[in-house]
Protein backbone atom coordinates (compact mmCIF):
# COMPACT_ATOMS: atom_id res chain seq x y z
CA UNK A 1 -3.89 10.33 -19.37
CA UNK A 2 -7.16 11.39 -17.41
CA UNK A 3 -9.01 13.37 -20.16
CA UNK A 4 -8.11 11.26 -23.24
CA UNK A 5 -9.70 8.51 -22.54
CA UNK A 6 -12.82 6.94 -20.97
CA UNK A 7 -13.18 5.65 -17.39
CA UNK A 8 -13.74 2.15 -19.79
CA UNK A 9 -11.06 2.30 -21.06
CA UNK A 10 -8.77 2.87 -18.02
CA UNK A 11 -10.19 0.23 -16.20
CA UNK A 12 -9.27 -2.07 -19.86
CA UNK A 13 -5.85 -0.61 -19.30
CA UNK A 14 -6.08 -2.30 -14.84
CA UNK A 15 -6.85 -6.01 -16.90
CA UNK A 16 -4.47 -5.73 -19.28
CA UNK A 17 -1.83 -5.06 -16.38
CA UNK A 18 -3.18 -7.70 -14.34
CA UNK A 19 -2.79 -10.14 -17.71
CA UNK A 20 1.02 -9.17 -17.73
CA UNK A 21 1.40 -9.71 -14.12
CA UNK A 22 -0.32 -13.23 -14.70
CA UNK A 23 2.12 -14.27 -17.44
CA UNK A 24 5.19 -12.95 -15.42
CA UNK A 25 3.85 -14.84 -12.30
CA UNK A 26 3.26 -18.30 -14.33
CA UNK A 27 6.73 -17.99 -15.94
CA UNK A 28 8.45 -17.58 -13.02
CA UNK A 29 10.28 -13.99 -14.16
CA UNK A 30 8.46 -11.90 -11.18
CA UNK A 31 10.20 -14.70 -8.54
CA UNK A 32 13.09 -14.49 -10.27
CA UNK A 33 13.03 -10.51 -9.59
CA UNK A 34 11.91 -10.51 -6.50
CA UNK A 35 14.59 -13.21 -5.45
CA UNK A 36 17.92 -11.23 -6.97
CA UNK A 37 16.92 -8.18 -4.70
CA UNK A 38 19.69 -8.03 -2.17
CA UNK A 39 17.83 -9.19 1.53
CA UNK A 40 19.03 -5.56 3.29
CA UNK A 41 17.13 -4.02 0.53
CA UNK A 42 14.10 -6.25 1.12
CA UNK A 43 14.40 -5.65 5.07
CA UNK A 44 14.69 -1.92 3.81
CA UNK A 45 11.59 -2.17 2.05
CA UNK A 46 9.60 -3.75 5.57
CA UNK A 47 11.13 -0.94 7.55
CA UNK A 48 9.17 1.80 4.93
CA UNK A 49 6.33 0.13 4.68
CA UNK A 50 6.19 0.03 8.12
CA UNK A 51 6.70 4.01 8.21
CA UNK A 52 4.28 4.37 5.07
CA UNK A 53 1.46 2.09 7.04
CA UNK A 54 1.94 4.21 10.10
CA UNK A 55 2.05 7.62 8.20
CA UNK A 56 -0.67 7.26 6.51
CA UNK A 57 -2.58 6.49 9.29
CA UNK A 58 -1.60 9.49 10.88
CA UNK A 59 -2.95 11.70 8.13
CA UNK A 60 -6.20 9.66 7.89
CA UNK A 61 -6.64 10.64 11.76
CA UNK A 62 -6.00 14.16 11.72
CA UNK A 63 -2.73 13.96 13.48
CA UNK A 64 -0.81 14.90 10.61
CA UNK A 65 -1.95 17.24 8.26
CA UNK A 66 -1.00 19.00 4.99
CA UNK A 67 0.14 22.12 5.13
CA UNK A 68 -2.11 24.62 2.37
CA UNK A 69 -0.43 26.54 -0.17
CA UNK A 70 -2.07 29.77 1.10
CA UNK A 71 -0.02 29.44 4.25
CA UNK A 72 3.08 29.84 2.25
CA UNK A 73 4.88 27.69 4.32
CA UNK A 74 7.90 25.51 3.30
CA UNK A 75 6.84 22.68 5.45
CA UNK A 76 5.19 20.28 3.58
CA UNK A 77 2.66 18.85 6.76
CA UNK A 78 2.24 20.00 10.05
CA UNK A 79 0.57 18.61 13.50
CA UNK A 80 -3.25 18.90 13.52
CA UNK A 81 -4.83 22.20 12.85
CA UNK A 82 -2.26 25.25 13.10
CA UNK A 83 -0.01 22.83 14.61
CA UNK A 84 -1.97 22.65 17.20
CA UNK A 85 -4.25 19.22 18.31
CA UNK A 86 -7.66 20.11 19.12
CA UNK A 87 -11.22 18.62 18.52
CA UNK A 88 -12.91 15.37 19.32
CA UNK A 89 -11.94 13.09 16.15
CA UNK A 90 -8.19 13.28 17.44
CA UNK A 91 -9.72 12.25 21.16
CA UNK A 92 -11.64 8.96 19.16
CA UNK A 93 -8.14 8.68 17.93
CA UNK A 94 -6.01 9.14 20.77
CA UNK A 95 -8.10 6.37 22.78
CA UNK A 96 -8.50 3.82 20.06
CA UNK A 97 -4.74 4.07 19.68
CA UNK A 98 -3.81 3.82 23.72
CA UNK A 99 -6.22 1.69 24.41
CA UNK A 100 -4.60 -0.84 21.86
CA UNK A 101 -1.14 -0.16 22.41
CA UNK A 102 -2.08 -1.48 26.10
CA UNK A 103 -4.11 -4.51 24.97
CA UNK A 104 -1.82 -5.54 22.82
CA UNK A 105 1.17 -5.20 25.19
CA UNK A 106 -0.63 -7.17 27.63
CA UNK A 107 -1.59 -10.16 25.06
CA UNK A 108 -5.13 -9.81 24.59
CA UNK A 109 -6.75 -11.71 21.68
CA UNK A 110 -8.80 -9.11 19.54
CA UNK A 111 -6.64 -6.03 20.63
CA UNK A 112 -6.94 -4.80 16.78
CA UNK A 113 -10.90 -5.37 16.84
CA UNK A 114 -12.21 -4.48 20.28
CA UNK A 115 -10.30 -0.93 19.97
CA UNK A 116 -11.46 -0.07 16.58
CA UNK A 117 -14.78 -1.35 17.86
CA UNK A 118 -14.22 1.24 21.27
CA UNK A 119 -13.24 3.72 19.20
CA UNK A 120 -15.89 3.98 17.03
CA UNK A 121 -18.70 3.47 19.43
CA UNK A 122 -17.44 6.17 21.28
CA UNK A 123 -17.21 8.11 18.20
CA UNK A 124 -20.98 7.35 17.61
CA UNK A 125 -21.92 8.69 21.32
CA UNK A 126 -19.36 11.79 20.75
CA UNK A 127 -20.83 12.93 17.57
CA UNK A 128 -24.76 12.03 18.72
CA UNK A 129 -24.36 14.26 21.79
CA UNK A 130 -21.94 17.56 20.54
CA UNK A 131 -22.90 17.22 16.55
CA UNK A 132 -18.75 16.97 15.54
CA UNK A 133 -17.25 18.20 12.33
CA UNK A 134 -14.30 17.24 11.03
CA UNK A 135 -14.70 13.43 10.80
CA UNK A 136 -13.93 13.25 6.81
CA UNK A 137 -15.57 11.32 4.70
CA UNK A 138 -17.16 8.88 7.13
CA UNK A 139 -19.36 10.72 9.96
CA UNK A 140 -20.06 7.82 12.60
CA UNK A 141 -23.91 7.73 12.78
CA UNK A 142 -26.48 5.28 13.40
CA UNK A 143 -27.09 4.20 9.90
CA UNK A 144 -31.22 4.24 9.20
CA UNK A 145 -30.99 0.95 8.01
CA UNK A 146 -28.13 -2.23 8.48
CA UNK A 147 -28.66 -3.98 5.15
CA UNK A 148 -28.35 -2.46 1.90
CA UNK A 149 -28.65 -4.34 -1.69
CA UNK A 150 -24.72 -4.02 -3.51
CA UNK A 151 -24.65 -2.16 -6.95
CA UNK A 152 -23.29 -4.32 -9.51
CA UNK A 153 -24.03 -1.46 -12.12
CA UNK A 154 -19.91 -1.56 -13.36
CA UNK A 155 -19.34 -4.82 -13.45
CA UNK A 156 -17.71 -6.27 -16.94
CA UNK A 157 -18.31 -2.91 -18.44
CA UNK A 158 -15.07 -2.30 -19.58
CA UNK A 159 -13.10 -1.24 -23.34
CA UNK A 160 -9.92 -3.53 -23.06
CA UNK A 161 -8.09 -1.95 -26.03
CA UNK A 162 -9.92 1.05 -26.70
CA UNK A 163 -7.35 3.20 -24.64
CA UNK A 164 -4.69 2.33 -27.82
CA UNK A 165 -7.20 4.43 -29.99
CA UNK A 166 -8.14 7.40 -27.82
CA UNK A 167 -5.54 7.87 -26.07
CA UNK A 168 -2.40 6.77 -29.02
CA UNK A 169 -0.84 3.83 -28.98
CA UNK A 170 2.82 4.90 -27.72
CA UNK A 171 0.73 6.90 -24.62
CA UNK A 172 -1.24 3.57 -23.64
CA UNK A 173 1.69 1.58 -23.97
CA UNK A 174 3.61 4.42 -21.75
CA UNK A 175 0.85 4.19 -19.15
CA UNK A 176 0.48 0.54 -19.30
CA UNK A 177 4.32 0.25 -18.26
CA UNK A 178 3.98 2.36 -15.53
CA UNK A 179 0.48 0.47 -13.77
CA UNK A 180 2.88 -2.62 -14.42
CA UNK A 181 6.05 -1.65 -12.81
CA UNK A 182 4.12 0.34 -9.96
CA UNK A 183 1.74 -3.05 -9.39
CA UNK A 184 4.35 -5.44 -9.84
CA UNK A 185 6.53 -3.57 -6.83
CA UNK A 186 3.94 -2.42 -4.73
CA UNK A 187 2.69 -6.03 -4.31
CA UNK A 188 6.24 -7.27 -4.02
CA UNK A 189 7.37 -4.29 -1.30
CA UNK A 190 4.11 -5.60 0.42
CA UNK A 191 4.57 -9.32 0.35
CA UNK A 192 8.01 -9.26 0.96
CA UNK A 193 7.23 -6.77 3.97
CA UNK A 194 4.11 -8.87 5.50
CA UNK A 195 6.10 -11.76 5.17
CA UNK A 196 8.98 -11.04 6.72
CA UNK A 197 6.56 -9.28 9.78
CA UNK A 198 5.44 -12.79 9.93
CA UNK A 199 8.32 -14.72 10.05
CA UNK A 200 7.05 -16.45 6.92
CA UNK A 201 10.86 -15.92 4.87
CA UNK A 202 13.74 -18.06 4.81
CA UNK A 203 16.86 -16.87 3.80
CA UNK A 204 15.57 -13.71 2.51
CA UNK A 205 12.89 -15.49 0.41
CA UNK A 206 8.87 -15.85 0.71
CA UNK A 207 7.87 -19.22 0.72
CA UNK A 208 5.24 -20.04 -1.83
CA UNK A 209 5.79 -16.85 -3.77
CA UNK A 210 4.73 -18.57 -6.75
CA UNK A 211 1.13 -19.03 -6.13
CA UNK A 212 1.38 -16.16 -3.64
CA UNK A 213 1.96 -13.73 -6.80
CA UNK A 214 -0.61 -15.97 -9.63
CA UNK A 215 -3.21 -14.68 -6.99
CA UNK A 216 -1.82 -11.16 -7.05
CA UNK A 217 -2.02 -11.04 -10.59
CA UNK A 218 -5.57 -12.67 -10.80
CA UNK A 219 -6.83 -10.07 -8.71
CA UNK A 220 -5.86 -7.46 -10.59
CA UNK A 221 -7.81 -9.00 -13.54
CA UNK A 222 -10.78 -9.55 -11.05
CA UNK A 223 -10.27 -5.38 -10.04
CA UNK A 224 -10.81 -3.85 -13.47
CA UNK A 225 -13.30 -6.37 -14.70
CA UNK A 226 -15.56 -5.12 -11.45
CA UNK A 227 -14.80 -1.82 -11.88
CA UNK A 228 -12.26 -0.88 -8.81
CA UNK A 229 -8.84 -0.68 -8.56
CA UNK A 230 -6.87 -3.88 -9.09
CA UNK A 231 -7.45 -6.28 -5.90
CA UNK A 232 -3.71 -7.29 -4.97
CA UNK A 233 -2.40 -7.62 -1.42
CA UNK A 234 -2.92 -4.60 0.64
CA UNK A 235 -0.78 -2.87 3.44
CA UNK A 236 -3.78 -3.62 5.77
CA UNK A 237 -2.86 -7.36 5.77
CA UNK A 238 -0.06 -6.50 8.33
CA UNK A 239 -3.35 -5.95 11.16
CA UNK A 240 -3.97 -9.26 10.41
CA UNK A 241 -0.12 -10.70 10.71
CA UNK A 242 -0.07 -8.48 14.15
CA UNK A 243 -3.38 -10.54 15.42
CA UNK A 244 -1.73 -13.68 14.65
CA UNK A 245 -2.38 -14.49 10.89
CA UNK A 246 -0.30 -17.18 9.83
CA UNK A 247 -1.72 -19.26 7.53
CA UNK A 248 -4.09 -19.06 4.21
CA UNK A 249 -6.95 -19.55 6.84
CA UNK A 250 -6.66 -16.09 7.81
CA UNK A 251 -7.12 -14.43 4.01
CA UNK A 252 -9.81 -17.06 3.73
CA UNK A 253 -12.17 -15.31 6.45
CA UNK A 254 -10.78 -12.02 6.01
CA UNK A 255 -12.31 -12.67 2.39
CA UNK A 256 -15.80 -14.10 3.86
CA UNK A 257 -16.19 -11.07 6.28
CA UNK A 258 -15.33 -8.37 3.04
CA UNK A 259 -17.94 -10.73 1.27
CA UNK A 260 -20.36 -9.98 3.74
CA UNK A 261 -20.08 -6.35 4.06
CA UNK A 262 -21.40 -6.22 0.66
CA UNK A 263 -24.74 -6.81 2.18
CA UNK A 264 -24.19 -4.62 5.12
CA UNK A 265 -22.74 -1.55 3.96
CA UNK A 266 -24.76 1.24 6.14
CA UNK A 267 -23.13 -0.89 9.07
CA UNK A 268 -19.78 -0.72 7.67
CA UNK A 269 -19.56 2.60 6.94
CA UNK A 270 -20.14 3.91 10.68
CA UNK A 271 -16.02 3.18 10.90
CA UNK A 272 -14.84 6.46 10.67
CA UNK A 273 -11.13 6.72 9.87
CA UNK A 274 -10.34 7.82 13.50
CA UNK A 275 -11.39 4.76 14.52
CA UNK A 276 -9.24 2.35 11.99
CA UNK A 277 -6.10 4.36 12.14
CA UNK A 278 -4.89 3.26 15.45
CA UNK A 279 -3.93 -0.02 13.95
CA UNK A 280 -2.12 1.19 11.03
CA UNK A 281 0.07 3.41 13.07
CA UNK A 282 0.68 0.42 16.10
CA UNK A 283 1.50 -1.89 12.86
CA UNK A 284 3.75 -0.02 11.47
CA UNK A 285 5.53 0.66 14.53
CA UNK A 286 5.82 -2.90 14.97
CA UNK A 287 7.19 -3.32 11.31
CA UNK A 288 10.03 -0.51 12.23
CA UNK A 289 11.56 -3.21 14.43
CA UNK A 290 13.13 -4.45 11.44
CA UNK A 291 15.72 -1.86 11.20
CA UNK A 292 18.18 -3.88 13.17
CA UNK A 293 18.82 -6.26 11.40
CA UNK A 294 20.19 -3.79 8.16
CA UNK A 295 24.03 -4.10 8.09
CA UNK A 296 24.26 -0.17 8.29
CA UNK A 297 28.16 -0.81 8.58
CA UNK A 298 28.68 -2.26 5.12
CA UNK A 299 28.75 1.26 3.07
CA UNK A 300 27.56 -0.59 -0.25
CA UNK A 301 24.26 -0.36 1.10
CA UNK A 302 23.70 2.56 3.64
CA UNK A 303 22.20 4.97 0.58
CA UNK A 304 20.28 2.08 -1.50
CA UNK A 305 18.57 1.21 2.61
CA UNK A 306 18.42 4.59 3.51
CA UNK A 307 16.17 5.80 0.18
CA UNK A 308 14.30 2.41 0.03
CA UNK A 309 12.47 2.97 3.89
CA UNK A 310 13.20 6.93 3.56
CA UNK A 311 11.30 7.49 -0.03
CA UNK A 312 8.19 4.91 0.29
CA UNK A 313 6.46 7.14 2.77
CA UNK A 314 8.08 10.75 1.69
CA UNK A 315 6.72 10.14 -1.84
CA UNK A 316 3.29 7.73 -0.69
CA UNK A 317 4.97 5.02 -3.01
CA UNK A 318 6.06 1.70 -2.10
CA UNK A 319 7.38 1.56 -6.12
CA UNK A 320 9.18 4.86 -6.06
CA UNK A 321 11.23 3.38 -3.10
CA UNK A 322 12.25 0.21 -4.31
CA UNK A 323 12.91 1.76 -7.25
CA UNK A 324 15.21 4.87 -5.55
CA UNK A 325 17.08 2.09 -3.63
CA UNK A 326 17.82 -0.47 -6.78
CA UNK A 327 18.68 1.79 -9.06
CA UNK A 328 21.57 3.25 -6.17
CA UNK A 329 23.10 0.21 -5.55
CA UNK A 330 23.36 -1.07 -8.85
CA UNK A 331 25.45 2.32 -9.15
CA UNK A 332 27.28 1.95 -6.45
CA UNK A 333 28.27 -1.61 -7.74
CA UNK A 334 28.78 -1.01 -10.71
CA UNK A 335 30.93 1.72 -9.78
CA UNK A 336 32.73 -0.71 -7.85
CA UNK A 337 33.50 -2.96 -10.40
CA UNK A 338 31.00 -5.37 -9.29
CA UNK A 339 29.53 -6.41 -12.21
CA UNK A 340 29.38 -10.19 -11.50
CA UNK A 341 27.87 -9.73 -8.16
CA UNK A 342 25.21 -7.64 -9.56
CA UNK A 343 24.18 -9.15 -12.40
CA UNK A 344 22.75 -8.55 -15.56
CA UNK A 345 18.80 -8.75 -14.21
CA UNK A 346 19.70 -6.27 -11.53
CA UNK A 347 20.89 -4.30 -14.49
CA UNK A 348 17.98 -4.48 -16.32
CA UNK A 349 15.60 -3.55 -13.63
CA UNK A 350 17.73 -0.32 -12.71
CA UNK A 351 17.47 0.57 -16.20
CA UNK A 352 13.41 0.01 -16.09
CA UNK A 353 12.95 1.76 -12.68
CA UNK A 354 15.15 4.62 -14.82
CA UNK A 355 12.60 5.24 -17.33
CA UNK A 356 9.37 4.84 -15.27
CA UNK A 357 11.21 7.59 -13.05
CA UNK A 358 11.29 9.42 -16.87
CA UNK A 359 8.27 8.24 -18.33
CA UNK A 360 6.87 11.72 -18.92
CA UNK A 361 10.07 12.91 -20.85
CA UNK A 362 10.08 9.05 -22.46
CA UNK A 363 6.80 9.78 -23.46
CA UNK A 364 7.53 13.54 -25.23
CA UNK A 365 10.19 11.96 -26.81
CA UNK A 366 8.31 9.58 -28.42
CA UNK A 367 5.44 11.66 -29.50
């Protein structure tokens, strides 16, 4: 969809989905949805996030690595460099993440913040004194200056429906399904999975999902209109939940602070992702705890579980997960005979997950 049409008109294509995500919020079908989803499934869906979160920040350390195509290997990733783990980026690593597995085991307040902080001041000394390579895209310097005015430049500068003419309507329309059913899941797989790390569910269900997913939606609006990706709740959320966060309070300054950084961006961007991927991978961890409570012994869902928490970090998608696992155990039921117990919205959201798995060959039919 890339090269027919304008970076405009893509971002027209992020309001429009966050519009749709709005109206299904305010009418009460995306609580609906997210409240039919069997609960293993939804403790499925923690327990791959939780792998996902910790996964990814694996890779964004260095620990995990892909593996090129010129080393015509059939192993998709491998440990460091040559399987090997060398260099001073995994050593930031390797301390931020000890030091906060034993901060947090022994109940200090901040664990989360003063090891990042460690981490990347030591970074800053490592990289001052033996000039490292290897960092990525953030190289932890002493910025020249701590303030720096934000560029507003994109702001409102979109082409709402201009991505129907360039690109053809039955393509936009294609692609506007698909940012839909991927936002729509990847906020749920994240709410649902915070949530539940937080003890905020009863009964398998969030409390307040309502408003929780109006603001979801709004943000996505709020995303294209500024020019960045739609704004919905983020994996990183669980680092708060693991500090404590309980309440609204805690999105409320975690909101203030991002506010802020607009104004101090040299200063932010001394983080390098060495430093920030010890809590992704001690989160996650903690999320994986979950796993008991999935009633591996009842067969109807052993696959559906298994592909939810198994595909969300294989494929880097929290919707291709969800989507693996609904569409198995509607099978499975329906195989059964279990038509009643599954009910016709399961149905119908197997049989959507079904084409967005298809949408390319949906989409050459249709041409």
């Amino acid at each position: 969809m890339a090269p027919t049409m304008t970076w405009a008109q893509a971002f027209g294509l992020v309001v429009l989905e966050g519009f749709c995500i709005v109206v299904m919020a305010v009418s009460g079908v995306r609580e609906r949805i997210i409240n039919a989803i069997p609960a293993p499934l939804k403790i499925a869906i923690t327990v791959g996030v939780g792998l996902y979160i910790a996964f990814v920040g694996l890779v964004s350390a260095g620990f995990v690595t892909r593996t090129p195509d010129a080393a015509h290997s059939t192993v998709p990733v491998r440990m460091g460099v040559d399987g090997h783990l060398v260099g001073w980026p995994i050593v930031v690593f390797a301390v931020g993440l000890l030091l906060m597995v034993v901060l947090m085991s022994r109940g200090v307040p901040g664990a989360v913040l003063i090891s990042i902080g460690t981490a990347t001041l030591l970074a800053i000394v490592v990289n001052a004194v033996f000039h490292v390579e290897g960092w990525g895209l953030v190289e932890p310097t002493v910025p020249d200056s701590i303030v720096a005015a934000p560029d507003f430049g994109l702001f409102g500068r979109i082409d709402l429906f201009g991505g129907f003419a360039s690109a053809g309507a039955i393509s936009a329309t294609v692609f506007l399904f698909t940012l839909v059913l991927s936002g729509f899941f990847d906020a749920m797989g994240t709410i649902t999975s915070v949530s539940d790390e937080a003890g905020l569910t009863k009964d398998g269900k969030v409390e307040g999902m309502g408003r929780i997913l109006l603001v979801d939606g709004a943000g996505a609006i709020a995303g294209g209109i500024t020019g960045s990706s739609p704004n919905t709740v983020f994996l990183e959320s669980a680092a708060g939940v693991g500090e404590g966060a309980r309440t609204s309070l805690a999105s409320v300054v975690t909101g203030a602070m991002l506010g802020a950084t607009l104004l101090f961006t040299p200063l932010a961007a001394v983080v390098p992702a060495q430093a920030a991927a010890p809590a992704l991978v001690v989160i996650g961890g903690l999320m994986m705890a979950q796993v008991r409570r999935i009633p591996w012994q009842d067969t109807d869902y052993t696959i559906p579980v298994f592909l939810t928490a198994a595909l969300i970090p294989f494929t880097y998608s929290i919707t291709n997960g969800i989507g693996a696992g609904l569409v198995s155990y509607v099978l499975i039921k329906l195989c059964k005979g279990g038509w009643r117990e599954v009910g016709g919205l399961m149905t119908t959201i197997a049989g959507l997950f079904v084409l967005y798995f298809g949408v390319e060959a949906v989409t050459a039919v249709l041409r």
